[in-house]
Protein backbone atom coordinates (compact mmCIF):
# COMPACT_ATOMS: atom_id res chain seq x y z
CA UNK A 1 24.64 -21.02 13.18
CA UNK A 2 24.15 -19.84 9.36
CA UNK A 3 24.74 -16.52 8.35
CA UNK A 4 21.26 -15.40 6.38
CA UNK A 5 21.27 -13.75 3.68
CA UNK A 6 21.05 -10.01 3.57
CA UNK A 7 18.38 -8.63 1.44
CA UNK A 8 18.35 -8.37 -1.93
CA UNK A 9 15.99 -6.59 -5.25
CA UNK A 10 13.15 -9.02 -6.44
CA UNK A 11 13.16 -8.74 -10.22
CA UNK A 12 10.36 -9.94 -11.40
CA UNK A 13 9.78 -10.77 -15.45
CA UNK A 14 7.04 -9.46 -16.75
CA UNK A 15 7.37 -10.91 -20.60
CA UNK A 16 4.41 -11.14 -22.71
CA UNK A 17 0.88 -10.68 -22.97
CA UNK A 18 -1.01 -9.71 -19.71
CA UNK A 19 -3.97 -12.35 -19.30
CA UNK A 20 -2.41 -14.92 -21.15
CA UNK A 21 1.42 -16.04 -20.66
CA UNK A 22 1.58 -13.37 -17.29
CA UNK A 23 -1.11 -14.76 -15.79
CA UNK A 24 -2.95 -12.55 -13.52
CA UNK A 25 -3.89 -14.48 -10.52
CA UNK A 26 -0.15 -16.18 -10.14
CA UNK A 27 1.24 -12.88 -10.41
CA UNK A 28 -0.80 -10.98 -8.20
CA UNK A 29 0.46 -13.66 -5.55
CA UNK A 30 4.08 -13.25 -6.15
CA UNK A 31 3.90 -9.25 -5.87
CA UNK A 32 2.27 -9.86 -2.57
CA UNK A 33 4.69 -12.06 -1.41
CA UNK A 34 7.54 -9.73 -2.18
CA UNK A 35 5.68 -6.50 -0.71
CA UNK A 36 5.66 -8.98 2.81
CA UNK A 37 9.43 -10.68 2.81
CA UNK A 38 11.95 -9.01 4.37
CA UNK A 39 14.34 -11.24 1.74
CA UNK A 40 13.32 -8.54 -0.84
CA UNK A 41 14.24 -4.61 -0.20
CA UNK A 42 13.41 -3.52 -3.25
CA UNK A 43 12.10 -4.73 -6.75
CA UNK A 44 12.50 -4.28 -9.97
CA UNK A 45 9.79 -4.80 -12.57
CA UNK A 46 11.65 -6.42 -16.08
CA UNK A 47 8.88 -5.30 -18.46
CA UNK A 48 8.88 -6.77 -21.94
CA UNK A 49 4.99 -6.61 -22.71
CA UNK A 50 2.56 -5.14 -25.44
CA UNK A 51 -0.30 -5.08 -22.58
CA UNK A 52 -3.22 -7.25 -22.27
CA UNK A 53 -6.51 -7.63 -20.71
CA UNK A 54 -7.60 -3.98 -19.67
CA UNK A 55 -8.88 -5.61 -15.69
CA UNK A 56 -5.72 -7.62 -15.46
CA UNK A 57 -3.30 -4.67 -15.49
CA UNK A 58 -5.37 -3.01 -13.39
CA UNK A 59 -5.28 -5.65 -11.17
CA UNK A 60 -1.17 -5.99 -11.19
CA UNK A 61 -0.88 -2.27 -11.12
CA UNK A 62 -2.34 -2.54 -7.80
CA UNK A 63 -0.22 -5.09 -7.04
CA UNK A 64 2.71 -3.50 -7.89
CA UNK A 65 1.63 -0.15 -5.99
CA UNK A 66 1.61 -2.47 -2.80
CA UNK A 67 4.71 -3.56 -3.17
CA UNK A 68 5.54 0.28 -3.22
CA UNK A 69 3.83 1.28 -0.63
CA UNK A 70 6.42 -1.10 1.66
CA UNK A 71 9.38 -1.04 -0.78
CA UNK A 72 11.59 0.71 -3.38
CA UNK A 73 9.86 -0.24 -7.05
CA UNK A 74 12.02 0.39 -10.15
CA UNK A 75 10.61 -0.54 -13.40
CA UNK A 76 12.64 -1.67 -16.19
CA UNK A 77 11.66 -1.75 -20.30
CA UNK A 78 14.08 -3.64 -22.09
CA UNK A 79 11.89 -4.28 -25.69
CA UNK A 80 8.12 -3.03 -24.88
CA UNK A 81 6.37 -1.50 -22.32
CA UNK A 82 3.13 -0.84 -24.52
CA UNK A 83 -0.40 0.35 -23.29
CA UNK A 84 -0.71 -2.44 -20.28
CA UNK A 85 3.06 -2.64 -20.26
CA UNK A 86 3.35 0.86 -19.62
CA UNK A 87 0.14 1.14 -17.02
CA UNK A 88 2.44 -1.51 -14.94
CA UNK A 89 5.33 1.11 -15.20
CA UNK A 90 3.37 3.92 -13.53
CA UNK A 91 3.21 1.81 -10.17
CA UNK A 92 6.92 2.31 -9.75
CA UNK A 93 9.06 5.28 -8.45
CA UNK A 94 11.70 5.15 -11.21
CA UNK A 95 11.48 4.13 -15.11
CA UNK A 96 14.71 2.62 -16.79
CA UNK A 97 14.56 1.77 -20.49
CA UNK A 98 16.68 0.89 -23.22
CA UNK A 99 17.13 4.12 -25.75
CA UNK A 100 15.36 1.41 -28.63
CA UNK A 101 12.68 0.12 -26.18
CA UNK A 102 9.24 1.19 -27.26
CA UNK A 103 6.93 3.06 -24.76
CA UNK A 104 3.59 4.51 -24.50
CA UNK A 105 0.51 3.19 -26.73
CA UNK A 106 -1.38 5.34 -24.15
CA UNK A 107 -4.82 3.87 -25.28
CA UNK A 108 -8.13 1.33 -25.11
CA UNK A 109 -9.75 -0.93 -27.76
CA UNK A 110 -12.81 -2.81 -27.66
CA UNK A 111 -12.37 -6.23 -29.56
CA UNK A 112 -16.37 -7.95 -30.58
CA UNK A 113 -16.17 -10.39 -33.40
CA UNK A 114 -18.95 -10.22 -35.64
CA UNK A 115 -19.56 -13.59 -37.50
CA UNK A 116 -23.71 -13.74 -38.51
CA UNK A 117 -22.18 -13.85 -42.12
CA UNK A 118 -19.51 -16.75 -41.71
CA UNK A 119 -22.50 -18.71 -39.80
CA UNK A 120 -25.01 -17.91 -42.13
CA UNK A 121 -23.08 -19.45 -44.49
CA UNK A 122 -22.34 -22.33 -42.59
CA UNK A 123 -26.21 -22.54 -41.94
CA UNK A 124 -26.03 -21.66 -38.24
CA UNK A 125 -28.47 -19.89 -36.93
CA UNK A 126 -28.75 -18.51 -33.07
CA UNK A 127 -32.32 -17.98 -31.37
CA UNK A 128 -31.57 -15.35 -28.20
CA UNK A 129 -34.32 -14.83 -25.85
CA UNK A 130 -33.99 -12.04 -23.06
CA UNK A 131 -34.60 -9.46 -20.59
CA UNK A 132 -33.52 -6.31 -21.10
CA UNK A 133 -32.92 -4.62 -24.28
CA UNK A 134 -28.73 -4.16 -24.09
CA UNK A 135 -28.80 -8.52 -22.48
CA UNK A 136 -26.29 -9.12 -25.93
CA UNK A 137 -25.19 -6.17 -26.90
CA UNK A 138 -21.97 -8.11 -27.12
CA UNK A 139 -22.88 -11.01 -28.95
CA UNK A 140 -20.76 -11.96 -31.65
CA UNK A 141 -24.30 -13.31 -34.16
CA UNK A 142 -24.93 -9.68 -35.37
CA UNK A 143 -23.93 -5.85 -35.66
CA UNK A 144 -24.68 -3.78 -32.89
CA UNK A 145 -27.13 -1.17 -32.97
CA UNK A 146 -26.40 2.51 -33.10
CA UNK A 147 -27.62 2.59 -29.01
CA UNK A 148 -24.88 -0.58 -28.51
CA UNK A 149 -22.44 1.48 -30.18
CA UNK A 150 -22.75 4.42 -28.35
CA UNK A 151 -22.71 2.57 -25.13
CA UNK A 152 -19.51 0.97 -26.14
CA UNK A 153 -17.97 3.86 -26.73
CA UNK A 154 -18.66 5.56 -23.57
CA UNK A 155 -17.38 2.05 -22.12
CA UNK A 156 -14.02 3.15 -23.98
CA UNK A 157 -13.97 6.71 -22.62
CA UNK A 158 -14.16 6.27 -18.97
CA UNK A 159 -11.65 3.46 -19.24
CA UNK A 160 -9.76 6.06 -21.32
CA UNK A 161 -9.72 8.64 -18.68
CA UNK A 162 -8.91 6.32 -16.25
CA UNK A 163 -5.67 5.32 -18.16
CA UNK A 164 -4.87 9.12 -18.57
CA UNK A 165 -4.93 9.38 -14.65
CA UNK A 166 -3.16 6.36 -13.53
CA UNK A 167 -0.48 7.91 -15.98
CA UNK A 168 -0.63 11.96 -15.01
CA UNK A 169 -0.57 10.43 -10.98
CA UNK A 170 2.16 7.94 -11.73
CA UNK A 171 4.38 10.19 -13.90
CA UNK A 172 3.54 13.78 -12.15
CA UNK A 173 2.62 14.65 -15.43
CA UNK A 174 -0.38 17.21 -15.70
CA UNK A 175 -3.51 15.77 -17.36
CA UNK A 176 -3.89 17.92 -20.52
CA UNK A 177 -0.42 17.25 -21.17
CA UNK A 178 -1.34 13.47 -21.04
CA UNK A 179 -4.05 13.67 -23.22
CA UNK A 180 -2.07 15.49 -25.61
CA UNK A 181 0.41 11.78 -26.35
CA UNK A 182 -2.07 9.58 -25.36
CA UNK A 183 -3.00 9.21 -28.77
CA UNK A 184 -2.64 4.91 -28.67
CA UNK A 185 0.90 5.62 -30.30
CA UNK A 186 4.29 3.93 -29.41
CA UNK A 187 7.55 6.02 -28.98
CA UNK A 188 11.14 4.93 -29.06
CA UNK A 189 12.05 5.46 -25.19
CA UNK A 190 14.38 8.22 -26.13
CA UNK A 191 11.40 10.22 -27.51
CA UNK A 192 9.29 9.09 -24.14
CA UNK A 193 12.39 10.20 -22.15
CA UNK A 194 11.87 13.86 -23.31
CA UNK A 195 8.20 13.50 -22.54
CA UNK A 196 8.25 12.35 -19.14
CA UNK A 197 7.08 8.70 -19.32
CA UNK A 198 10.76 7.36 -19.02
CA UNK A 199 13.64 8.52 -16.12
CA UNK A 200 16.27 7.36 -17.99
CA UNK A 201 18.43 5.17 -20.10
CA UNK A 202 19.84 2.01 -19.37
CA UNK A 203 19.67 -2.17 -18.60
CA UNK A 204 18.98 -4.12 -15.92
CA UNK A 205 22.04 -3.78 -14.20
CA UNK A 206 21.39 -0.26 -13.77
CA UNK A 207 17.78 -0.78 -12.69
CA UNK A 208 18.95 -3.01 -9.79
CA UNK A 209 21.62 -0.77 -8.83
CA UNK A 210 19.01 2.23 -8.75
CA UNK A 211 16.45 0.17 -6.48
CA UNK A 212 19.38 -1.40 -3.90
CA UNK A 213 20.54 2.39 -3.67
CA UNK A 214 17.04 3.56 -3.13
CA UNK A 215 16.62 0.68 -0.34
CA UNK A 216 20.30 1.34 0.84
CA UNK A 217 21.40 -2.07 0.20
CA UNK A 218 23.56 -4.31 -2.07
CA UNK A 219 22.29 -4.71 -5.69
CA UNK A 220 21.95 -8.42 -5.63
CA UNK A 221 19.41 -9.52 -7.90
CA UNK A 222 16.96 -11.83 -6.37
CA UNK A 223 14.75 -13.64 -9.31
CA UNK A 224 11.17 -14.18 -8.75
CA UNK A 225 9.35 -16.12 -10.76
CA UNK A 226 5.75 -18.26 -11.10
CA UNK A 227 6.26 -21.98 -11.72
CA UNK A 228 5.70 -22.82 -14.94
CA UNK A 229 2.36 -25.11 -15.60
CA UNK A 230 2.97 -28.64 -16.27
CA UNK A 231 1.65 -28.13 -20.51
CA UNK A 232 4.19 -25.50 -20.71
CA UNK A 233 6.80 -27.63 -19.28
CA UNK A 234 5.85 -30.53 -21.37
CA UNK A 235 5.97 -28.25 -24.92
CA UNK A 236 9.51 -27.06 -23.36
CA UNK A 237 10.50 -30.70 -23.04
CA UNK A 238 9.61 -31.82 -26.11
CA UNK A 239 9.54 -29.10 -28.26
CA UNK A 240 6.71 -26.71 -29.80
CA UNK A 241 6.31 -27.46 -33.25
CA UNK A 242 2.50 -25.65 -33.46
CA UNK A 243 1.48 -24.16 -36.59
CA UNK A 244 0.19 -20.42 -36.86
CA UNK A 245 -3.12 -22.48 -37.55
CA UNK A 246 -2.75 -24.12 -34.19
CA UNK A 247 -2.18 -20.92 -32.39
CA UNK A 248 -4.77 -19.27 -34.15
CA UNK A 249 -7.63 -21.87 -32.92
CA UNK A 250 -6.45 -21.94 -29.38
CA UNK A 251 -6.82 -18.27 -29.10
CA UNK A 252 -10.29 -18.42 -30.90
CA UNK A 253 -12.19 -18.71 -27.74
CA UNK A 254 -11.04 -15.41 -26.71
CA UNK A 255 -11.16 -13.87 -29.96
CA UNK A 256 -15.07 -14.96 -29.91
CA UNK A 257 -16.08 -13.58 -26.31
CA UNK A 258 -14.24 -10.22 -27.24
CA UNK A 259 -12.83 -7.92 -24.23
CA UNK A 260 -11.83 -4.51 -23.46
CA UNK A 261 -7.94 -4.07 -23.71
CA UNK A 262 -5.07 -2.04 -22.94
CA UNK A 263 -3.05 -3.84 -25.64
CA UNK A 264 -1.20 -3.09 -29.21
CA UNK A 265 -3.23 -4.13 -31.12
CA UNK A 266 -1.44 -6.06 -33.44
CA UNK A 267 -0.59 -8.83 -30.56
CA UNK A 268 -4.74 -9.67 -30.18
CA UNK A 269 -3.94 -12.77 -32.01
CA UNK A 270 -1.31 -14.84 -30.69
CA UNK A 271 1.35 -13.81 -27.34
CA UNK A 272 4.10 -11.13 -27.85
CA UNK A 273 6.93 -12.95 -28.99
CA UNK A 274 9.50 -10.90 -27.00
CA UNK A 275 11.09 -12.12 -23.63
């Protein structure tokens, strides 16, 4: 009869930008799976992410506060754990980071392309009929309004004050205190140890060792991980020789609907490069 295996701490990379190469759906799958097996004790989140789509790390926040609810959850930083990045980190009991990692970006943008003047000049013009007043209040063929603008921003603060909670619940750090460094700013993680949003210092290693001692078990690293889609395999294969020009116009479609994000936002165009 074979001997099974005794359990071991899921790690599961989370490397790049949330909504595009950590795709949501896949990833919400494989933190349920782990919050069910009894392969996995524990789990360590690898985070190496500038944040993403605003809903999507909501949605793996959840995710990850399932797998805590039934399980040890340690996260680890190891190069950026960055407005989404860092919403991910509040699901776990423990933060690890590396003294250089960057933390924090505690913060929401609103991204709305305008282009009437780059169509107008391209003689392209759009004809919108609707019902009710605010129907395209984020369409890209004009300014908005001053009323548009105002509703926007209110868009921004309630998502604002949501990402203030999730961080004052997650970190037992009082809310005026949050508000005070949730400016949108990154800090080294040594700064964010000595304001509460990192445990402390160190690498993987010691993440794994700090969940398998939380679940009473051996620190054997268990690697979880989404297959990779066939295109991504192929480019891997062959090698990815696309220009900035190429990456630019296959994140155009995006860039055009616009989206609410809890993201640096220097990584809206293009994935992080990290991981």
């Amino acid at each position: 009869m074979p001997l099974r295996k005794r359990p071991g701490v899921a790690v599961v990379e989370v490397h790049g930008v949330i909504g595009t190469r950590v795709r949501i759906p896949v990833y919400e799958r494989m933190f349920d799976t782990i919050a069910k097996s009894k392969r996995h004790a524990a789990m360590v989140v690898d985070i190496d992410s500038p944040g993403g789509s605003a809903a999507g790390s909501e949605v793996l926040y959840y995710a990850i506060r399932k797998v805590a609810a039934a399980k040890p959850v340690v996260a680890y930083v190891r190069g950026m754990g960055a407005s989404g990045g860092y919403y991910l980190c509040c699901a776990a009991s423990r933060v690890f980071a590396l003294p250089s990692a960057l933390v924090g970006s505690i913060g929401v943008i609103y991204l709305r392309p305008v282009l009437h003047q780059l169509l107008g000049k391209m003689g392209i013009e759009f004809s919108v009929f609707k019902e009710g007043r605010l129907k395209d209040m984020t369409g890209f063929w004009r300014n908005p309004t001053d009323e548009e603008g105002e509703k926007f921003q209110g868009l921004l603060t309630d998502m604002y004050a949501n990402f203030v909670s999730v961080v004052s619940s997650g970190r037992s750090i009082d809310e005026q205190q949050v508000l005070e460094l949730a400016t949108g700013e990154v800090f080294t993680a040594t700064r964010g140890k000595d304001l509460g949003l990192v445990d402390e210092f160190g690498g993987l290693d010691q993440a794994v060792e700090a969940a398998a001692r939380m679940a009473g078990v051996n620190p054997r690293p268990v690697w979880v991980r989404p297959r990779r889609p066939f295109s991504e395999r192929l480019v891997g294969r062959f090698g990815n020789n696309q220009s900035m020009g190429a990456v630019i116009a296959g994140e155009l479609p995006r860039l055009l609907v616009g989206g609410i994000y809890y993201m640096e936002p220097s990584y809206l165009l293009g994935d992080y490069p990290g991981g």
